[in-house]
N, C-alpha and C. Protein backbone atom coordinates (compact mmCIF):
# COMPACT_ATOMS: atom_id res chain seq x y z
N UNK A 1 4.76 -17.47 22.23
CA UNK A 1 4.01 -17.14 21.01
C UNK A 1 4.58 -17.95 19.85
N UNK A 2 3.60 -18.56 19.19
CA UNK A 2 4.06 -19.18 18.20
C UNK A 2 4.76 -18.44 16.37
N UNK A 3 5.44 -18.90 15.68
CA UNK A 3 6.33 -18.46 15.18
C UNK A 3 5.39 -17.54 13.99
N UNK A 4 4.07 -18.32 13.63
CA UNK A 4 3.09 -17.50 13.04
C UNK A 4 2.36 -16.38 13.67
N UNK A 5 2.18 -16.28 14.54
CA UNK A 5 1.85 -15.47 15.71
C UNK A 5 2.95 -14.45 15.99
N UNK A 6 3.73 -14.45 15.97
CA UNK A 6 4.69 -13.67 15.72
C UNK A 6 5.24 -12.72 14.72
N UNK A 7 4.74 -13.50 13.51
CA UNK A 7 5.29 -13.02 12.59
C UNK A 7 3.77 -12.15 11.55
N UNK A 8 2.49 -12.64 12.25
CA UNK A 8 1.79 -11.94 12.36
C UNK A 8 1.52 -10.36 12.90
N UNK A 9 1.99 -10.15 14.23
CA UNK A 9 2.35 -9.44 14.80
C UNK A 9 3.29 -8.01 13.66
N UNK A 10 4.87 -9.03 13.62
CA UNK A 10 5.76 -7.81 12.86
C UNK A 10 4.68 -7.71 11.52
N UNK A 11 4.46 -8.15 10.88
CA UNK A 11 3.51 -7.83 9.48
C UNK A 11 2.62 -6.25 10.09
N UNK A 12 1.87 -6.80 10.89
CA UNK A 12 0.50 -5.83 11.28
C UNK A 12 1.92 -4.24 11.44
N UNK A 13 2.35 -4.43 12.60
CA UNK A 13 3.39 -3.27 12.89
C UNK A 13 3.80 -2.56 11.64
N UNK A 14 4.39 -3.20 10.91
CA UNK A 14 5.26 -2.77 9.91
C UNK A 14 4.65 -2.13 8.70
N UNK A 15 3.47 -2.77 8.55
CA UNK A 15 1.98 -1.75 8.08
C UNK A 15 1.53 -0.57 7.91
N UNK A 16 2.00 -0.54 9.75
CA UNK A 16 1.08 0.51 10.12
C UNK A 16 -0.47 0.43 10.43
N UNK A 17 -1.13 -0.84 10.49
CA UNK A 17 -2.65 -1.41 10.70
C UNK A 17 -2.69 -1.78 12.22
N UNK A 18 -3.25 -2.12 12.39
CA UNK A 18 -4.17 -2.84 13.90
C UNK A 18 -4.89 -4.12 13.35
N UNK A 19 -4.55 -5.07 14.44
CA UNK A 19 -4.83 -6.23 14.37
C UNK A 19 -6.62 -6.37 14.67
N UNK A 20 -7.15 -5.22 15.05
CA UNK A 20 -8.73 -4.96 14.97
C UNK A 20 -9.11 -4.85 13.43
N UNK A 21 -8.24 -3.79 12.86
CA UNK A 21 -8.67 -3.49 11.65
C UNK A 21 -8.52 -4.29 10.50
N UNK A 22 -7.38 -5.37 11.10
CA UNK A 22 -7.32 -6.56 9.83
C UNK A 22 -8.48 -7.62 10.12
N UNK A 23 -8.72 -7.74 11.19
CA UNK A 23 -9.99 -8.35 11.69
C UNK A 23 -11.14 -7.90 10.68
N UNK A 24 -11.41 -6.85 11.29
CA UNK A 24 -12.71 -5.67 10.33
C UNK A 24 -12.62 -6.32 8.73
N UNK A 25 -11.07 -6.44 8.21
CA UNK A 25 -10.66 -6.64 6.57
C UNK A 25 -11.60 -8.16 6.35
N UNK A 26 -11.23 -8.81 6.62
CA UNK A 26 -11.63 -10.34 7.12
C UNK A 26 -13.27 -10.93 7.49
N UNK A 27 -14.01 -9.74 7.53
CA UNK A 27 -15.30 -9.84 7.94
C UNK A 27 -15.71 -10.35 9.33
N UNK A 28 -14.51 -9.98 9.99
CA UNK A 28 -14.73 -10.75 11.43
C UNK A 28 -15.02 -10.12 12.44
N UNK A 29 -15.03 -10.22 13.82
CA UNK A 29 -15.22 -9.42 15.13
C UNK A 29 -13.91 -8.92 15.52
N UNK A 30 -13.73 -7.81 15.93
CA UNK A 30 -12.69 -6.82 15.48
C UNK A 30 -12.07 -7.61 16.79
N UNK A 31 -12.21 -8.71 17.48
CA UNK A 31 -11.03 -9.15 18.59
C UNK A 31 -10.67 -10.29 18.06
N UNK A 32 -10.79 -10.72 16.35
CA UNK A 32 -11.11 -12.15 16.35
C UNK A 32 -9.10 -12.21 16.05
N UNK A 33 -8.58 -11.22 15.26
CA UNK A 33 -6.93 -11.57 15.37
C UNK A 33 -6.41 -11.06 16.94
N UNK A 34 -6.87 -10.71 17.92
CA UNK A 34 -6.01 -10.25 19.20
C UNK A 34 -6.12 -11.51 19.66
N UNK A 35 -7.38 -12.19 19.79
CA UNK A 35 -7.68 -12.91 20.53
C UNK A 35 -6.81 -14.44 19.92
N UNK A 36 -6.26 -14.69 18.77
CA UNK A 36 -5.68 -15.49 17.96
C UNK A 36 -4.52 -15.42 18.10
N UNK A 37 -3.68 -14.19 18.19
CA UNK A 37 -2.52 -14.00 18.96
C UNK A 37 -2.20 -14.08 20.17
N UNK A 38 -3.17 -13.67 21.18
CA UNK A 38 -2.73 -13.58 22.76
C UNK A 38 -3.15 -14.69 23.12
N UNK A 39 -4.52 -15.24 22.32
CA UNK A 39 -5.04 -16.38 23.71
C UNK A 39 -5.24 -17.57 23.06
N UNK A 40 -4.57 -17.54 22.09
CA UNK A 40 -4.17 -19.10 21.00
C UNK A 40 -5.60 -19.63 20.07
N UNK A 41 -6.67 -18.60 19.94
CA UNK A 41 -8.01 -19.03 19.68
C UNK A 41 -8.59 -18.03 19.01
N UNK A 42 -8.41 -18.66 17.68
CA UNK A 42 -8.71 -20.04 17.41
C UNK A 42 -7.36 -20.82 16.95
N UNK A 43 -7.30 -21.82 17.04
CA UNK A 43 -5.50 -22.55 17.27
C UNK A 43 -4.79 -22.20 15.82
N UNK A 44 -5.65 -22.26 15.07
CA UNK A 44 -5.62 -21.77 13.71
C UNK A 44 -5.97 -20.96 13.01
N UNK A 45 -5.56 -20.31 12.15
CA UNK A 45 -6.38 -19.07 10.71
C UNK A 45 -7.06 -20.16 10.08
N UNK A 46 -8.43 -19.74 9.52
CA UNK A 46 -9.11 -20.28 8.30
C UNK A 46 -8.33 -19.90 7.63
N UNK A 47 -8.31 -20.95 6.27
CA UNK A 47 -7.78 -20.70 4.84
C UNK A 47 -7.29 -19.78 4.02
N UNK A 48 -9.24 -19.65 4.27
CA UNK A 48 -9.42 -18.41 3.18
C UNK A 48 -8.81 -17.22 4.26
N UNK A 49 -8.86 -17.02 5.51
CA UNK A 49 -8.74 -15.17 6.06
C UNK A 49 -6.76 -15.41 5.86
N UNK A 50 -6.26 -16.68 6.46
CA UNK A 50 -4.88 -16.55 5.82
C UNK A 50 -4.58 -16.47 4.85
N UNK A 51 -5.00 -16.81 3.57
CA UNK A 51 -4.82 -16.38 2.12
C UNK A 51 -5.07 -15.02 2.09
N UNK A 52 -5.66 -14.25 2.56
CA UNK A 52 -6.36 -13.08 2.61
C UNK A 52 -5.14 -11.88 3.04
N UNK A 53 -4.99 -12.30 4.31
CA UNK A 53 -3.81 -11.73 5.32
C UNK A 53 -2.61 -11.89 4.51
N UNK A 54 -1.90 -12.81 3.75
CA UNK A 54 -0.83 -13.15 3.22
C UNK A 54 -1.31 -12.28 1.76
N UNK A 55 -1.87 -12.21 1.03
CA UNK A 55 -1.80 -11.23 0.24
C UNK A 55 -1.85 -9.52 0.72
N UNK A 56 -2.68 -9.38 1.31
CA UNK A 56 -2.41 -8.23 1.94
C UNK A 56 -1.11 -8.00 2.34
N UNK A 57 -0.29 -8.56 2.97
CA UNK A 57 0.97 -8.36 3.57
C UNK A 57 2.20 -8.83 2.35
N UNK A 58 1.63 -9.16 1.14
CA UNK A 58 2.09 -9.48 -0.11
C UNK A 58 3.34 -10.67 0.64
N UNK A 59 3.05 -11.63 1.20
CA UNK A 59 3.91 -12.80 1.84
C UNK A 59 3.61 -13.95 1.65
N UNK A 60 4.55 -15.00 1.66
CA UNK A 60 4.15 -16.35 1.53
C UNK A 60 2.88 -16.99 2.48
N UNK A 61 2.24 -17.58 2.40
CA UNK A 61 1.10 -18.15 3.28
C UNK A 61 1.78 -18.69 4.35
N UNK A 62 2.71 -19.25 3.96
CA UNK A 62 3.73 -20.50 5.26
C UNK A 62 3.99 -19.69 6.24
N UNK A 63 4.53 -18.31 6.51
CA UNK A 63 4.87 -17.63 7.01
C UNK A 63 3.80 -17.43 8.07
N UNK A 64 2.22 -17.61 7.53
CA UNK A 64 1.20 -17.47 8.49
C UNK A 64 0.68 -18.54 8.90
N UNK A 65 1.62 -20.06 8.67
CA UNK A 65 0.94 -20.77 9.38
C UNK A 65 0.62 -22.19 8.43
N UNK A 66 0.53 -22.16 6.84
CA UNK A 66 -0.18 -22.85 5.70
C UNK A 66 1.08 -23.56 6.04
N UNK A 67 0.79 -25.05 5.74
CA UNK A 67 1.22 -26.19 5.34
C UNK A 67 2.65 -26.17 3.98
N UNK A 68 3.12 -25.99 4.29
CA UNK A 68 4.38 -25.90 2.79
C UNK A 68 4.21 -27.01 1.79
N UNK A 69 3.47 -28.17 2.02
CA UNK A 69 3.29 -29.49 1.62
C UNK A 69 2.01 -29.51 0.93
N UNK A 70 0.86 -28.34 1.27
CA UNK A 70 0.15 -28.36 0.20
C UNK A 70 -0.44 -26.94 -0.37
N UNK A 71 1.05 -26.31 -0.07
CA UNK A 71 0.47 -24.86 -1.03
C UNK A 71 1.23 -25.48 -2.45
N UNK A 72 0.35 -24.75 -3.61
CA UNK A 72 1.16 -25.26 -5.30
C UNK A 72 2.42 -24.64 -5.64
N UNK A 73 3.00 -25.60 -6.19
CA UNK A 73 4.91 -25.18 -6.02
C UNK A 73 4.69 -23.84 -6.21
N UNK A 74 4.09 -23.14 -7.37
CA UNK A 74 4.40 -21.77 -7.49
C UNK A 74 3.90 -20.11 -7.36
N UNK A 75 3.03 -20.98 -6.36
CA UNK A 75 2.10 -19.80 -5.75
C UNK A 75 2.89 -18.79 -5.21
N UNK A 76 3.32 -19.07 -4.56
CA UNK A 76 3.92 -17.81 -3.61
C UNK A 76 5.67 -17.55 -4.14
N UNK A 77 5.82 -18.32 -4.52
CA UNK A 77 7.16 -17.99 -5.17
C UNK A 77 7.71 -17.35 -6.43
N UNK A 78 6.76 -18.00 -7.25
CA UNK A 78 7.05 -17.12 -8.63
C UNK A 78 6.34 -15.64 -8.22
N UNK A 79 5.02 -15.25 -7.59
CA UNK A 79 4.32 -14.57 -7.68
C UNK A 79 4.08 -13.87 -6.63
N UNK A 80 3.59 -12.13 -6.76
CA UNK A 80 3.79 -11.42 -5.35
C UNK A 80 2.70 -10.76 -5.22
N UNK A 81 1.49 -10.26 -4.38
CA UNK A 81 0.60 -9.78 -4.19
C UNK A 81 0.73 -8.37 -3.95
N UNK A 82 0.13 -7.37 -4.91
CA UNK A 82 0.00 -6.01 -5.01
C UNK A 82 -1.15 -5.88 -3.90
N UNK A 83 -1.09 -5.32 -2.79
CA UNK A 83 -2.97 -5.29 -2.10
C UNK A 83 -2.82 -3.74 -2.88
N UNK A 84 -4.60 -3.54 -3.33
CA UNK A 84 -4.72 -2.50 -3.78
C UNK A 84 -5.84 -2.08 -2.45
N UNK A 85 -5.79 -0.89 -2.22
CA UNK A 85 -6.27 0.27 -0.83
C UNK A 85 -7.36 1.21 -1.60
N UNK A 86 -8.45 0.83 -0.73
CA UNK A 86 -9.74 1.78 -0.81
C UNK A 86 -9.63 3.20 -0.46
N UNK A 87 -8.71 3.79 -1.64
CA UNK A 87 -8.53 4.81 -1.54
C UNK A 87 -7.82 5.65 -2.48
N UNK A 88 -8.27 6.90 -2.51
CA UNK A 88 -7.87 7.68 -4.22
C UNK A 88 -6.80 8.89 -3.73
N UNK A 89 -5.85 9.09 -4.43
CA UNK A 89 -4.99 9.95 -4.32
C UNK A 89 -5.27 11.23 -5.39
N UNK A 90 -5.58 12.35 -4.70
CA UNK A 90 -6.14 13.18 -5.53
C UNK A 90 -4.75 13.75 -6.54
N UNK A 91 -5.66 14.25 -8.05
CA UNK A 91 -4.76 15.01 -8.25
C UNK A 91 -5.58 16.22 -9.22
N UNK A 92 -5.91 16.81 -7.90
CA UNK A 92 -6.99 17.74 -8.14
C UNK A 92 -6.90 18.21 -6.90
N UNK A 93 -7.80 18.58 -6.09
CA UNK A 93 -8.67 19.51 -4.50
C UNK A 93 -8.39 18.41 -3.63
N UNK A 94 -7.75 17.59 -3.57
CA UNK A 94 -7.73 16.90 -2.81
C UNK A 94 -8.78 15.26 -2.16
N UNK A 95 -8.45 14.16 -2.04
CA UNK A 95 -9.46 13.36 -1.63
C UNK A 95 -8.84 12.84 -0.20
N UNK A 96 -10.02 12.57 0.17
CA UNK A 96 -10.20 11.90 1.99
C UNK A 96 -10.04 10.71 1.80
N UNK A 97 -8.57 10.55 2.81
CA UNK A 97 -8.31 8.93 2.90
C UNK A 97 -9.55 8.33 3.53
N UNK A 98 -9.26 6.97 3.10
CA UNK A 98 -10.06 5.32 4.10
C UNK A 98 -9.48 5.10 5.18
N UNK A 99 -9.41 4.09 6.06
CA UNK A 99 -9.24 3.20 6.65
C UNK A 99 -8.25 2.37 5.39
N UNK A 100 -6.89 2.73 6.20
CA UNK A 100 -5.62 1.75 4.71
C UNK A 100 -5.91 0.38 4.84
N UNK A 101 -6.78 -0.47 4.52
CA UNK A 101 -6.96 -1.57 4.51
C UNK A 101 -7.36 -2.56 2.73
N UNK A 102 -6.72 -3.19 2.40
CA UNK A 102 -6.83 -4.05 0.91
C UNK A 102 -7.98 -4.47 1.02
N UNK A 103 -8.37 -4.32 -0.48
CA UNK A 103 -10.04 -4.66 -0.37
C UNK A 103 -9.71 -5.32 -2.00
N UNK A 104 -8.40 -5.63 -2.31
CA UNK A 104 -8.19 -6.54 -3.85
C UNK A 104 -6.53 -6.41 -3.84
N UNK A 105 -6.26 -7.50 -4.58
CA UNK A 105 -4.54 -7.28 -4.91
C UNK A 105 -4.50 -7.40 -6.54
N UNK A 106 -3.49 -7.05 -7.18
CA UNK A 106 -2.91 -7.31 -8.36
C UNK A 106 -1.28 -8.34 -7.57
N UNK A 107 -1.72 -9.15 -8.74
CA UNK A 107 -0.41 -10.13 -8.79
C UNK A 107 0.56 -10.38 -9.76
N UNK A 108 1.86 -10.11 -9.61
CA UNK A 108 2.88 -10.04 -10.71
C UNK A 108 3.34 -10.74 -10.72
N UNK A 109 4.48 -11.45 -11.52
CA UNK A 109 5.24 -12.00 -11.49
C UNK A 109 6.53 -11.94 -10.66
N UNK A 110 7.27 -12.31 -10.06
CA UNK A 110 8.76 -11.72 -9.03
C UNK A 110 9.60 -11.43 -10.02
N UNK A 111 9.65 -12.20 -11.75
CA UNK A 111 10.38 -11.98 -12.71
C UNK A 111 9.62 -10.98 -12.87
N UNK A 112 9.04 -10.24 -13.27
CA UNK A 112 7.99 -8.73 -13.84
C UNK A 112 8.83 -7.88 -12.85
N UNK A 113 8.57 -8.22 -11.15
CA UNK A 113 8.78 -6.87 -10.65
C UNK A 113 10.26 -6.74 -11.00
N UNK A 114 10.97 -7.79 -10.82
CA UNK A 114 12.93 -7.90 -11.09
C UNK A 114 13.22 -6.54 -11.92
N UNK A 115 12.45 -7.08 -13.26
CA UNK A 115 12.98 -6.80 -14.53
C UNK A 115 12.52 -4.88 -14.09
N UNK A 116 11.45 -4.53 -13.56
CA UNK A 116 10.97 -3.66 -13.11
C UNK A 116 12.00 -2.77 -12.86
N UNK A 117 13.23 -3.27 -11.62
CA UNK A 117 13.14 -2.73 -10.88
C UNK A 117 13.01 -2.85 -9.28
N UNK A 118 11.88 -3.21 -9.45
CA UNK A 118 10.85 -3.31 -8.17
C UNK A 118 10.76 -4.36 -7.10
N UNK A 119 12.17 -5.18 -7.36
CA UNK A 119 12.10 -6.46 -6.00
C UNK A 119 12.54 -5.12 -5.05
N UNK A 120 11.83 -5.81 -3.88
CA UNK A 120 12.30 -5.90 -2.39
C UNK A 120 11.62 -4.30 -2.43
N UNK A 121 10.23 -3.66 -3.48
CA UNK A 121 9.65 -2.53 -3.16
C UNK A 121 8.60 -2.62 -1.88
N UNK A 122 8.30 -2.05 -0.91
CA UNK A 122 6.97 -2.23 -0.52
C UNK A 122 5.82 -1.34 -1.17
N UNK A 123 5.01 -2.25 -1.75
CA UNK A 123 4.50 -1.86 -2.39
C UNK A 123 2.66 -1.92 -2.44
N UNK A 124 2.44 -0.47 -2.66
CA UNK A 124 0.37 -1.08 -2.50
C UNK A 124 0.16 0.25 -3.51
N UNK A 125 -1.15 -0.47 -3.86
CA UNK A 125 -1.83 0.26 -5.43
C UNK A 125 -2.82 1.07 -5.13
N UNK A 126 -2.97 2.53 -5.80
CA UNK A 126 -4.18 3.17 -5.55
C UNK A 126 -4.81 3.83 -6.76
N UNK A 127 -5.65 4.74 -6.84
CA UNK A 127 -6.37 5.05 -7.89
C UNK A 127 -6.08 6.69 -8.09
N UNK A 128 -5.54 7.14 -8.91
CA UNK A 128 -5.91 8.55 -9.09
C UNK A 128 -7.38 8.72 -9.06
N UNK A 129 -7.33 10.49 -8.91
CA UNK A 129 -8.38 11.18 -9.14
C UNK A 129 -8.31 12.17 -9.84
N UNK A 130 -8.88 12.53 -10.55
CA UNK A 130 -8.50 14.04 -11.10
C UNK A 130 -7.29 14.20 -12.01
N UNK A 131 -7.53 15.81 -12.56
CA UNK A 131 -6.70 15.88 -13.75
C UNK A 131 -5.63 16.81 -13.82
N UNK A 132 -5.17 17.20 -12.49
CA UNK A 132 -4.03 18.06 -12.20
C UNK A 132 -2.59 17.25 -12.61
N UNK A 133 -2.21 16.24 -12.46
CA UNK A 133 -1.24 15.31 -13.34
C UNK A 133 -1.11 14.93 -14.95
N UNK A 134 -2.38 15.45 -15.26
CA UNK A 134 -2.39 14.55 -16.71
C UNK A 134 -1.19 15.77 -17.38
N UNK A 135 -0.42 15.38 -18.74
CA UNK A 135 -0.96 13.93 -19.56
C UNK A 135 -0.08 12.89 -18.55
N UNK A 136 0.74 13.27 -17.17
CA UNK A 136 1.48 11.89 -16.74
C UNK A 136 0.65 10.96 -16.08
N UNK A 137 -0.11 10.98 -15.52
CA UNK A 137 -1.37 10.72 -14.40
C UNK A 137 -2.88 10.76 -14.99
N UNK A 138 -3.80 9.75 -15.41
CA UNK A 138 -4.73 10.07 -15.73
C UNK A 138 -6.03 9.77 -14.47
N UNK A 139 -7.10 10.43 -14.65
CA UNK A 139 -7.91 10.07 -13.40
C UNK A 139 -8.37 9.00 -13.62
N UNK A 140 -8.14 8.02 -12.55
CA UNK A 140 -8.86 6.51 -12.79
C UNK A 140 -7.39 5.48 -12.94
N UNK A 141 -6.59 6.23 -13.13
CA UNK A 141 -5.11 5.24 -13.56
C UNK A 141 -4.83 4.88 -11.85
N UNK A 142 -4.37 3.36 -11.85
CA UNK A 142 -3.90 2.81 -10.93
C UNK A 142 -2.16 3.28 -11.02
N UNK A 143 -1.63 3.42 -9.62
CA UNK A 143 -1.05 3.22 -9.45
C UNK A 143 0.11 2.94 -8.34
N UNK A 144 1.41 2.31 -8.37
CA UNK A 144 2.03 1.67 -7.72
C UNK A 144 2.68 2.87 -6.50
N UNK A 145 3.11 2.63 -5.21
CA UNK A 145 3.76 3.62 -4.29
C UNK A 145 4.89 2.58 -3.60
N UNK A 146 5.49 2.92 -3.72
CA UNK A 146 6.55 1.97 -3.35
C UNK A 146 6.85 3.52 -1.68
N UNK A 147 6.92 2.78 -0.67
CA UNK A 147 6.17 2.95 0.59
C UNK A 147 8.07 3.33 1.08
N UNK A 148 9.48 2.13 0.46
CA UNK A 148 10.55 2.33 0.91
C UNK A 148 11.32 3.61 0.44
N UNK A 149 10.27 4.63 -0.49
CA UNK A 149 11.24 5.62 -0.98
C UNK A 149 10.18 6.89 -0.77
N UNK A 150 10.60 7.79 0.41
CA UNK A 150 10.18 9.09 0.81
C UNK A 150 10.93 9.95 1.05
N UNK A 151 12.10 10.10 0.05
CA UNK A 151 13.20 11.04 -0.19
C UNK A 151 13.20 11.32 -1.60
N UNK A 152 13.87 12.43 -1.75
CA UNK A 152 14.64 12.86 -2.88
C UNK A 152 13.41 13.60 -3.55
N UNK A 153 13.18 13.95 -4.98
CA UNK A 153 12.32 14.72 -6.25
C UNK A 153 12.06 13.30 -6.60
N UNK A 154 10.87 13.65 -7.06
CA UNK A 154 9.84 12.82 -7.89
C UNK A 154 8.51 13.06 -7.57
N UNK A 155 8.05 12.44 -8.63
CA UNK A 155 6.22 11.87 -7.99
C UNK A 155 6.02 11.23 -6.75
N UNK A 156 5.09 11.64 -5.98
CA UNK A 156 5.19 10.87 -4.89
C UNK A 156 3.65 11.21 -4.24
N UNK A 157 2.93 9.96 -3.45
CA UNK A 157 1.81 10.47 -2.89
C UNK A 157 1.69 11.19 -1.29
N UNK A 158 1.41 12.32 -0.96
CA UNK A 158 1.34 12.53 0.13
C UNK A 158 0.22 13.04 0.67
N UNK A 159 0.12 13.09 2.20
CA UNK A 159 -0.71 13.70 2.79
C UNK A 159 -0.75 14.89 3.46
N UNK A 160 -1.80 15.71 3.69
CA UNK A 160 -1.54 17.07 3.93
C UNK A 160 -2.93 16.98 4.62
N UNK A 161 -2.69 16.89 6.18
CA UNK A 161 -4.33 16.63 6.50
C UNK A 161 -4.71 15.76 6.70
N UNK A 162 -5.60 15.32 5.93
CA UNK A 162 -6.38 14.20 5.73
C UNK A 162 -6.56 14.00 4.78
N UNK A 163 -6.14 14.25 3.65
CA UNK A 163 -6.23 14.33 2.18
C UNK A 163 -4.50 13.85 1.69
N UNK A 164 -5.26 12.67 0.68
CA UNK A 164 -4.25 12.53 -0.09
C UNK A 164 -3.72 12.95 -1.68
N UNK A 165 -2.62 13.41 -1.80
CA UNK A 165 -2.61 13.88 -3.21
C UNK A 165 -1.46 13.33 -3.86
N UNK A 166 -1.48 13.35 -4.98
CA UNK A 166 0.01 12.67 -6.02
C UNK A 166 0.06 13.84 -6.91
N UNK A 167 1.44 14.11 -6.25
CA UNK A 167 2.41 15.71 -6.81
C UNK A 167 3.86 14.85 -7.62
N UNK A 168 4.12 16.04 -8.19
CA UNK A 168 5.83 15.95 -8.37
C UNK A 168 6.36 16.86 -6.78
N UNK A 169 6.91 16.36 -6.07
CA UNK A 169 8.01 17.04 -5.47
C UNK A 169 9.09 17.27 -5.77
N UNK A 170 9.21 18.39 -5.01
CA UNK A 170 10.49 19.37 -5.14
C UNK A 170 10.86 19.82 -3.71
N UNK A 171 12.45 19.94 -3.97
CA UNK A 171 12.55 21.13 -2.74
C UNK A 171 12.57 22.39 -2.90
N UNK A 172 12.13 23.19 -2.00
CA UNK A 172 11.65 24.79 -2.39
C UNK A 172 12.79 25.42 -1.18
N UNK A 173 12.63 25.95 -0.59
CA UNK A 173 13.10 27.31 -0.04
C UNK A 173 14.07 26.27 1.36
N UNK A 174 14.80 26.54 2.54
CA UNK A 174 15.35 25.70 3.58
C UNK A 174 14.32 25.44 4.33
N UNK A 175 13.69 24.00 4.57
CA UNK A 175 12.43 23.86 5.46
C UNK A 175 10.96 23.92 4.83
N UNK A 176 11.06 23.79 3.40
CA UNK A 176 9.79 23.83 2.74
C UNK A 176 10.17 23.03 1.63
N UNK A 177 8.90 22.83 1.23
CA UNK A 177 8.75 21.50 0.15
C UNK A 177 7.50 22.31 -1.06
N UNK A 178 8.01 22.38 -2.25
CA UNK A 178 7.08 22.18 -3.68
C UNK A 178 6.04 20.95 -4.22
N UNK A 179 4.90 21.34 -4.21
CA UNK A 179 4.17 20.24 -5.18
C UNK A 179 3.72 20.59 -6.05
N UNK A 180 4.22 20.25 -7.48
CA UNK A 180 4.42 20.56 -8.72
C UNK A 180 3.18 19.94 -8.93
N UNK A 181 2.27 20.33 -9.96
CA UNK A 181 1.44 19.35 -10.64
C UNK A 181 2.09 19.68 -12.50
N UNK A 182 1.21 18.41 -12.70
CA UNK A 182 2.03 18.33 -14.79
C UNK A 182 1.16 18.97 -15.01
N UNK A 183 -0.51 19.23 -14.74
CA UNK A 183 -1.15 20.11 -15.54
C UNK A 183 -0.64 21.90 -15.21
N UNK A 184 -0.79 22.39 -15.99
CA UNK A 184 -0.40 23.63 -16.08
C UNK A 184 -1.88 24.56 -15.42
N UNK A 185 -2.36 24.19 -15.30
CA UNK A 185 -4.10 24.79 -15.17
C UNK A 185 -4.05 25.23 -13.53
N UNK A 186 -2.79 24.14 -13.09
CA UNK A 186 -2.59 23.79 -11.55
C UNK A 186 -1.50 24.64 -10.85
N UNK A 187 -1.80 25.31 -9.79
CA UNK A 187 -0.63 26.05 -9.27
C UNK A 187 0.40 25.71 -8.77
N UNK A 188 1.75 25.60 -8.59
CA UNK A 188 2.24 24.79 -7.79
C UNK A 188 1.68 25.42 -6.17
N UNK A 189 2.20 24.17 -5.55
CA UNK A 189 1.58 24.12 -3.47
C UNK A 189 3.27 24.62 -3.03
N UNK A 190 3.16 25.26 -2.10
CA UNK A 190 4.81 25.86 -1.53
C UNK A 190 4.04 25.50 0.14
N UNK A 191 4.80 24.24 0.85
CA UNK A 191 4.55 23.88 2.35
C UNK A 191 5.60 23.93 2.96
N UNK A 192 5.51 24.47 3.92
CA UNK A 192 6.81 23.79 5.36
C UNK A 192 6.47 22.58 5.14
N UNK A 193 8.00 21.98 5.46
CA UNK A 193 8.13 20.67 4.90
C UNK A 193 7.48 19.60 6.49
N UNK A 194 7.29 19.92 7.65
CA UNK A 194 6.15 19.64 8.21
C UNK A 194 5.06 19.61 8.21
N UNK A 195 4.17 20.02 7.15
CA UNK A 195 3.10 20.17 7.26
C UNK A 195 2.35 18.79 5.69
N UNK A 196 3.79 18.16 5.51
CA UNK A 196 3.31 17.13 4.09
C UNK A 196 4.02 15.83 4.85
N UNK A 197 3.18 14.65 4.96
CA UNK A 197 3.54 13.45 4.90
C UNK A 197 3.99 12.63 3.40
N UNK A 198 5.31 12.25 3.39
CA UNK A 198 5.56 11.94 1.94
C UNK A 198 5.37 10.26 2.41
N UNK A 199 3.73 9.62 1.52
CA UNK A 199 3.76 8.10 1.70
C UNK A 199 4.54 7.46 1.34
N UNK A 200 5.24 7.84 -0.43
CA UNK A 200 6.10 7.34 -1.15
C UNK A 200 6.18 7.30 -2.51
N UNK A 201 6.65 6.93 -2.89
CA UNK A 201 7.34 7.41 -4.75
C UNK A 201 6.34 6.46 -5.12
N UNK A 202 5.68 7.11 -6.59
CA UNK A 202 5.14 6.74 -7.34
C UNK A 202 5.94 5.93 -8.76
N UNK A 203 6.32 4.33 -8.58
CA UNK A 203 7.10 3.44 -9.47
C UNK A 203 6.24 3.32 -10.32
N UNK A 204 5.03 3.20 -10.66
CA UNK A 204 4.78 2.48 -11.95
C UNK A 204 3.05 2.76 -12.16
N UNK A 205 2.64 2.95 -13.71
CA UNK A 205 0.96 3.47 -13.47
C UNK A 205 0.10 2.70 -14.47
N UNK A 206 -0.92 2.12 -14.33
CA UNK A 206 -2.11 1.86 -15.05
C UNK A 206 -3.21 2.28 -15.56
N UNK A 207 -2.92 1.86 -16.83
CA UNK A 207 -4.91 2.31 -16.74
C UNK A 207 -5.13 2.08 -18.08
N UNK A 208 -7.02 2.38 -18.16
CA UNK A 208 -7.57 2.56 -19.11
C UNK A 208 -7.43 3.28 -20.79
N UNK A 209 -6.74 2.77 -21.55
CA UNK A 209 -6.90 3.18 -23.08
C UNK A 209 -7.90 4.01 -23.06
């Protein structure tokens, strides 16, 4: 297997995606990356679906294969690809995940995330919903989940179900977990701490004036 092919591979894994479903991302026939990995065909990624794949996986293009000789000095180096995910983190009744697949990225600077904080976060963007967070969280505010931190108190998005929500956590009782909301209107949630997937800490939020 070749070294892009490979490293295709750990990307998809490390995800958590299927090499069908990045296919699907790509507008392609859901065997068109298996068949690119296992059976060398097509010998190459198009351009554009490797530009595509490499932001999604917020990585250098070279890594998938691009020419080092004619990507622009500072594409991939100064700059890091946020993929943002078709999908809203309630903070309200709850909303029904997607299919986790990037359907847009935000791009920062590597000096932005530094200064942040935020090198070496894994990181993907989503949208609130609802007004059980406000005034910290507004509905419609983007924001950042850094995917390497699912410990400790904080904001954080999780799942319960099939539904995703962005709480403050807490720990509650031995074996159970608190989800605080900032609006007061909102009850806190008291779960066995099995019954909540913590995606990850909520670093940083956007939005609309």
């Amino acid at each position: 297997m070749t070294p892009e092919r490979a490293r295709l591979v750990e990307l998809t894994e490390k995800s958590r995606t299927s090499l069908a479903s990045l296919s699907s991302m790509l507008g392609r026939n859901s065997s068109y990356l298996q068949q690119f990995v296992r059976k060398g065909s097509p010998r190459k990624l198009e351009e554009v679906d490797r530009r595509r794949l490499a932001e999604f996986f917020g990585v250098d293009e070279v890594e998938l294969g691009a020419d080092p000789d004619l990507r622009p000095a500072s594409e991939s180096r100064d700059f890091a690809a946020v993929p943002r995910l078709a999908l809203d983190a309630s903070a309200g009744p709850g909303a029904f995940s997607a299919e986790e697949i990037s359907f847009d990225s935000f791009r920062f600077s590597r000096r932005w995330l530094r200064e942040m904080g935020l090198e070496g976060a894994d990181l993907t963007a989503i949208r609130v919903e609802g007004d059980s967070m406000e005034p910290t969280l507004r509905s419609g505010d983007e924001i950042f989940v850094d995917r390497n931190k699912r410990s400790g108190e904080g904001i954080h998005v999780v799942r319960i179900g099939d539904a995703l929500h962005v709480k403050q956590v807490q720990t509650s009782a031995p074996g159970r977990i608190a989800l605080i909301s900032a609006n007061d209107a909102y009850a806190p949630i008291e779960l066995e701490r099995g019954e909540v997937e913590i995606i990850g800490r909520v670093v940083w939020k956007g939005g609309r004036l």
